[in-house]
Protein backbone atom coordinates (compact mmCIF):
# COMPACT_ATOMS: atom_id res chain seq x y z
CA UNK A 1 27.02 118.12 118.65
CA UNK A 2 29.75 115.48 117.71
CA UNK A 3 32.41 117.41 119.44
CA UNK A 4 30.13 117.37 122.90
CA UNK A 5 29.60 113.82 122.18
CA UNK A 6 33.86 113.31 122.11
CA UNK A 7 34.56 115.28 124.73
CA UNK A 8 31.97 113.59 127.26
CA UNK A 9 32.96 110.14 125.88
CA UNK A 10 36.88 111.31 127.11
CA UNK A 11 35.38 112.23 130.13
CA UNK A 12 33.23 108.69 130.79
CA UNK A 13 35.98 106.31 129.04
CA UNK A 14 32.78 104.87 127.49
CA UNK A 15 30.54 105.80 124.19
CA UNK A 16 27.34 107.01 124.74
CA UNK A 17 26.10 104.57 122.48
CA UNK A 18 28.30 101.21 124.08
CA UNK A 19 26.88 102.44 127.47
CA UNK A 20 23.28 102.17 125.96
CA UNK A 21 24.15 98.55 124.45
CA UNK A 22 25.54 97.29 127.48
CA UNK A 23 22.11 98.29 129.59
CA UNK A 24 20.33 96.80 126.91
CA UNK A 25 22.13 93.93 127.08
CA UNK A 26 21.92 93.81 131.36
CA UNK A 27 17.82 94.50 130.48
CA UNK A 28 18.18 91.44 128.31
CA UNK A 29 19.74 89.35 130.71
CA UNK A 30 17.31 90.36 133.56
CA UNK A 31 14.41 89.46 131.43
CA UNK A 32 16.13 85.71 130.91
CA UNK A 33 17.03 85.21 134.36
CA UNK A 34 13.34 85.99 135.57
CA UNK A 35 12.59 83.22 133.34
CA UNK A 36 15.14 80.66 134.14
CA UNK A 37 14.14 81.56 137.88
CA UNK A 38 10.57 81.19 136.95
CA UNK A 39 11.58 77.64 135.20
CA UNK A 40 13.21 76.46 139.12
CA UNK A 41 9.64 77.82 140.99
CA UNK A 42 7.42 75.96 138.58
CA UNK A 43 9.72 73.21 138.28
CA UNK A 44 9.24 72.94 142.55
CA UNK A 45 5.40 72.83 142.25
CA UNK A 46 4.79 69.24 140.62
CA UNK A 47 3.57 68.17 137.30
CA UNK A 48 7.19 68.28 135.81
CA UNK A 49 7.60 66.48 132.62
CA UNK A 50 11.22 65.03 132.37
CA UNK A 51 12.72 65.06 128.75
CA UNK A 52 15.79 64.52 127.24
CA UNK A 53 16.49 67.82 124.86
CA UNK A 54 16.83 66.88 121.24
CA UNK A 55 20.64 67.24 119.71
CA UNK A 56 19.79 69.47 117.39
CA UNK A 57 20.06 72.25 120.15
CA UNK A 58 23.57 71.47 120.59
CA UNK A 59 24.67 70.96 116.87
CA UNK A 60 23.11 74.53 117.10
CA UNK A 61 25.13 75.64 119.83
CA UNK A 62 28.36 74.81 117.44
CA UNK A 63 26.80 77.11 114.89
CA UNK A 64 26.48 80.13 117.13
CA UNK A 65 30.08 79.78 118.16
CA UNK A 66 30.93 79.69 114.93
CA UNK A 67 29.01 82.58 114.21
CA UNK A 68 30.97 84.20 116.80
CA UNK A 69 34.29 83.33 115.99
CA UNK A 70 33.49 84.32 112.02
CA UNK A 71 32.10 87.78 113.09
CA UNK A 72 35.11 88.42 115.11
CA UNK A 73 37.37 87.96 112.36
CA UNK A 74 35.52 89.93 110.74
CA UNK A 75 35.87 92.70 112.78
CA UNK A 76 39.75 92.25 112.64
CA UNK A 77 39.98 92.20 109.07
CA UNK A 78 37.94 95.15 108.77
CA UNK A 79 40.67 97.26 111.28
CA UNK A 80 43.40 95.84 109.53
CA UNK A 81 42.32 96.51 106.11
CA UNK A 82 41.39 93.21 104.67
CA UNK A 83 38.54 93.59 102.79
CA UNK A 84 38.12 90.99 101.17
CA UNK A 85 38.28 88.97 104.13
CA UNK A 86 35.92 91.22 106.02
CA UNK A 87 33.16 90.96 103.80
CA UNK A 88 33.64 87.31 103.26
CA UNK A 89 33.40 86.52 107.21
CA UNK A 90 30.46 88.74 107.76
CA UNK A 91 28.54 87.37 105.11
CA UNK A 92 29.45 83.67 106.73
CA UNK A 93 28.25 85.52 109.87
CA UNK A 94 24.69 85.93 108.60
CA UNK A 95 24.29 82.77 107.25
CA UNK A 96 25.62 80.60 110.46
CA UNK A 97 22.95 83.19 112.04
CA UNK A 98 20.45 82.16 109.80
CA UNK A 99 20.80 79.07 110.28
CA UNK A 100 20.91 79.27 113.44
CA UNK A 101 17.44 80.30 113.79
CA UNK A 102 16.03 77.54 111.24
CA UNK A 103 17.85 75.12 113.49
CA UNK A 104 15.76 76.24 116.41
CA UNK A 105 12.59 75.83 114.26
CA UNK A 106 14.10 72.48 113.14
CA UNK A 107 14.28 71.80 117.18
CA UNK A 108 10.83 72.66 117.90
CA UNK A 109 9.75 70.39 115.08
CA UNK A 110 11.73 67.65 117.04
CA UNK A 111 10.20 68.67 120.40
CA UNK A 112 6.78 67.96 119.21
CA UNK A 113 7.64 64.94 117.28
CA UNK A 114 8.56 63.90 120.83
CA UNK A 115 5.15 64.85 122.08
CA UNK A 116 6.32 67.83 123.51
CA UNK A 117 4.36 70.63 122.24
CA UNK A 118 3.68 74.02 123.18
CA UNK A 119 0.82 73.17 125.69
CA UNK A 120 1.80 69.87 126.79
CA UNK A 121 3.95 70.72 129.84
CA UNK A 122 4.85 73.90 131.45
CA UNK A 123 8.38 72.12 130.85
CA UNK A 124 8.08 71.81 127.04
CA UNK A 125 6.63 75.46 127.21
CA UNK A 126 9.37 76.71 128.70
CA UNK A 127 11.74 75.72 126.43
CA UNK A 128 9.62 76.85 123.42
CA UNK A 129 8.70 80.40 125.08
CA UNK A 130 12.61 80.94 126.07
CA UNK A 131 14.14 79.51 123.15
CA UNK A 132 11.67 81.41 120.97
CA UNK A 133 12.69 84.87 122.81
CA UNK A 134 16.66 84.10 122.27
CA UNK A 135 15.69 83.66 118.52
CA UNK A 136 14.00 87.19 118.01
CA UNK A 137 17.01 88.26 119.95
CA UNK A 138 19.11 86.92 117.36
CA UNK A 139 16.85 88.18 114.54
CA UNK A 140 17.52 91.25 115.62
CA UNK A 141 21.06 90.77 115.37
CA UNK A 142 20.67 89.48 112.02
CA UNK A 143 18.59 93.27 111.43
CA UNK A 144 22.25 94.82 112.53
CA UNK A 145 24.51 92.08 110.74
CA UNK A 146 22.29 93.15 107.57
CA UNK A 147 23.25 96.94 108.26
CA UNK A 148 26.71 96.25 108.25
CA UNK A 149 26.93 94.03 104.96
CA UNK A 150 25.21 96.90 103.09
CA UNK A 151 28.22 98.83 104.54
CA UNK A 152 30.68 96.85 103.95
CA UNK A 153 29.52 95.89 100.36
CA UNK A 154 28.41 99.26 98.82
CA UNK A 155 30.71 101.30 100.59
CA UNK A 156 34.74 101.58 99.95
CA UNK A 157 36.39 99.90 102.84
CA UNK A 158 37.80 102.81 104.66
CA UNK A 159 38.31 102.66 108.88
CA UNK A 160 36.10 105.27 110.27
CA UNK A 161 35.21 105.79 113.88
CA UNK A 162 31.78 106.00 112.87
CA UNK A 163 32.37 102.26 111.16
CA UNK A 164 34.29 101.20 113.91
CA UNK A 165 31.66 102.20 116.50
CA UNK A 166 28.94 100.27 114.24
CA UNK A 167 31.01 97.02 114.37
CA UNK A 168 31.70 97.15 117.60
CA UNK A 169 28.26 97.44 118.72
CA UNK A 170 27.03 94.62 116.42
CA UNK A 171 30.50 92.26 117.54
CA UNK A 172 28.97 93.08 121.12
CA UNK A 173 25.57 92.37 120.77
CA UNK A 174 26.36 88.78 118.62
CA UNK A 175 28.48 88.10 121.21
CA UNK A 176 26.11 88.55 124.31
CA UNK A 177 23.36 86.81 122.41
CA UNK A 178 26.35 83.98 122.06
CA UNK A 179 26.88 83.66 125.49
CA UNK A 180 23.22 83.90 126.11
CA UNK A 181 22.63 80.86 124.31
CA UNK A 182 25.44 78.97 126.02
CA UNK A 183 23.89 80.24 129.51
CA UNK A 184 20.51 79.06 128.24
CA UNK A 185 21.96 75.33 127.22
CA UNK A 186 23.91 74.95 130.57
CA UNK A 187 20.35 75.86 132.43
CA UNK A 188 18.03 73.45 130.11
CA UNK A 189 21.00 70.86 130.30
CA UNK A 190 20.92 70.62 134.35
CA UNK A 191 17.09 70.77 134.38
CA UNK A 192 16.30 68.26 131.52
């Protein structure tokens, strides 16, 4: 089965499995541009409650770079054979992910200490309902960053193409979610 699989990847210049992450990933994007889209309609109809986004959102947006940066040197030290280095960037991967996610609950805190709640506004709900759906997103990404610390702390640091595929997967997916976010700011920035 793995030799099919190799032979049909040098046939498509792409893995199987990268072509799967990258329609995820244009799935993903669909799903957020229906809501930014859905953001400019409502927006249109009235009853629009200006508010001026809480900083928080873009202290978080240093931490998600961060994370990005970190997890990418990660990767690099993993190909090149620094473990030590590896493990120590992917574990400061996880916990700039972390945080990013308690940051966003930190920001929603700030939202309705604002008055904007939930149900307030169909602004404020946007916000909360998008901003919410990026987090699981990244949730899930801290589900894969998990994966690969239990790989890259119980087993001997060796450069597989197995392991390599795994990284790169997870190094893509952080990264989209990373440039999600950024996307995401831009849009609440212009409409806020």
């Amino acid at each position: 089965m793995e030799a099919v699989v190799a032979s049909a990847y040098g046939r498509n210049k792409i893995h199987p499995q990268k072509f799967a992450l990258w329609v995820a990933c244009a799935g993903i994007l669909m799903m957020f541009a229906a809501f930014t889209s859905a953001i400019i309609v409502r927006q249109a109809a009235g009853n629009w409650l200006e508010f001026r986004l809480p900083d928080i959102f873009y202290v978080n947006t240093v931490v998600i770079l961060l994370s990005s940066f970190s997890l990418h040197t990660s990767y690099l030290a993993f190909k090149n054979g620094r473990t030590s280095l590896y493990r120590g960037m992917l574990a400061v991967t996880f916990a700039l992910g972390a945080a990013f996610v308690v940051l966003q609950y930190l920001g929603w805190q700030m939202l309705a200490g604002i008055g904007i709640e939930l149900t307030t506004n169909p602004s404020g709900s946007f916000i909360y309902v998008i901003s919410g759906v990026h987090a699981a997103h990244i949730l899930g990404g801290l589900g894969a960053l998990t994966l690969a610390m239990l790989h890259a702390f119980l087993l001997p640091h060796k450069v597989t193409p197995a392991r390599k595929l795994r990284f790169e997967l997870t190094l893509t997916y952080w990264h989209f979610v990373d440039f999600l976010w950024l996307y995401l700011l831009f849009f609440f920035t212009m409409l806020y």
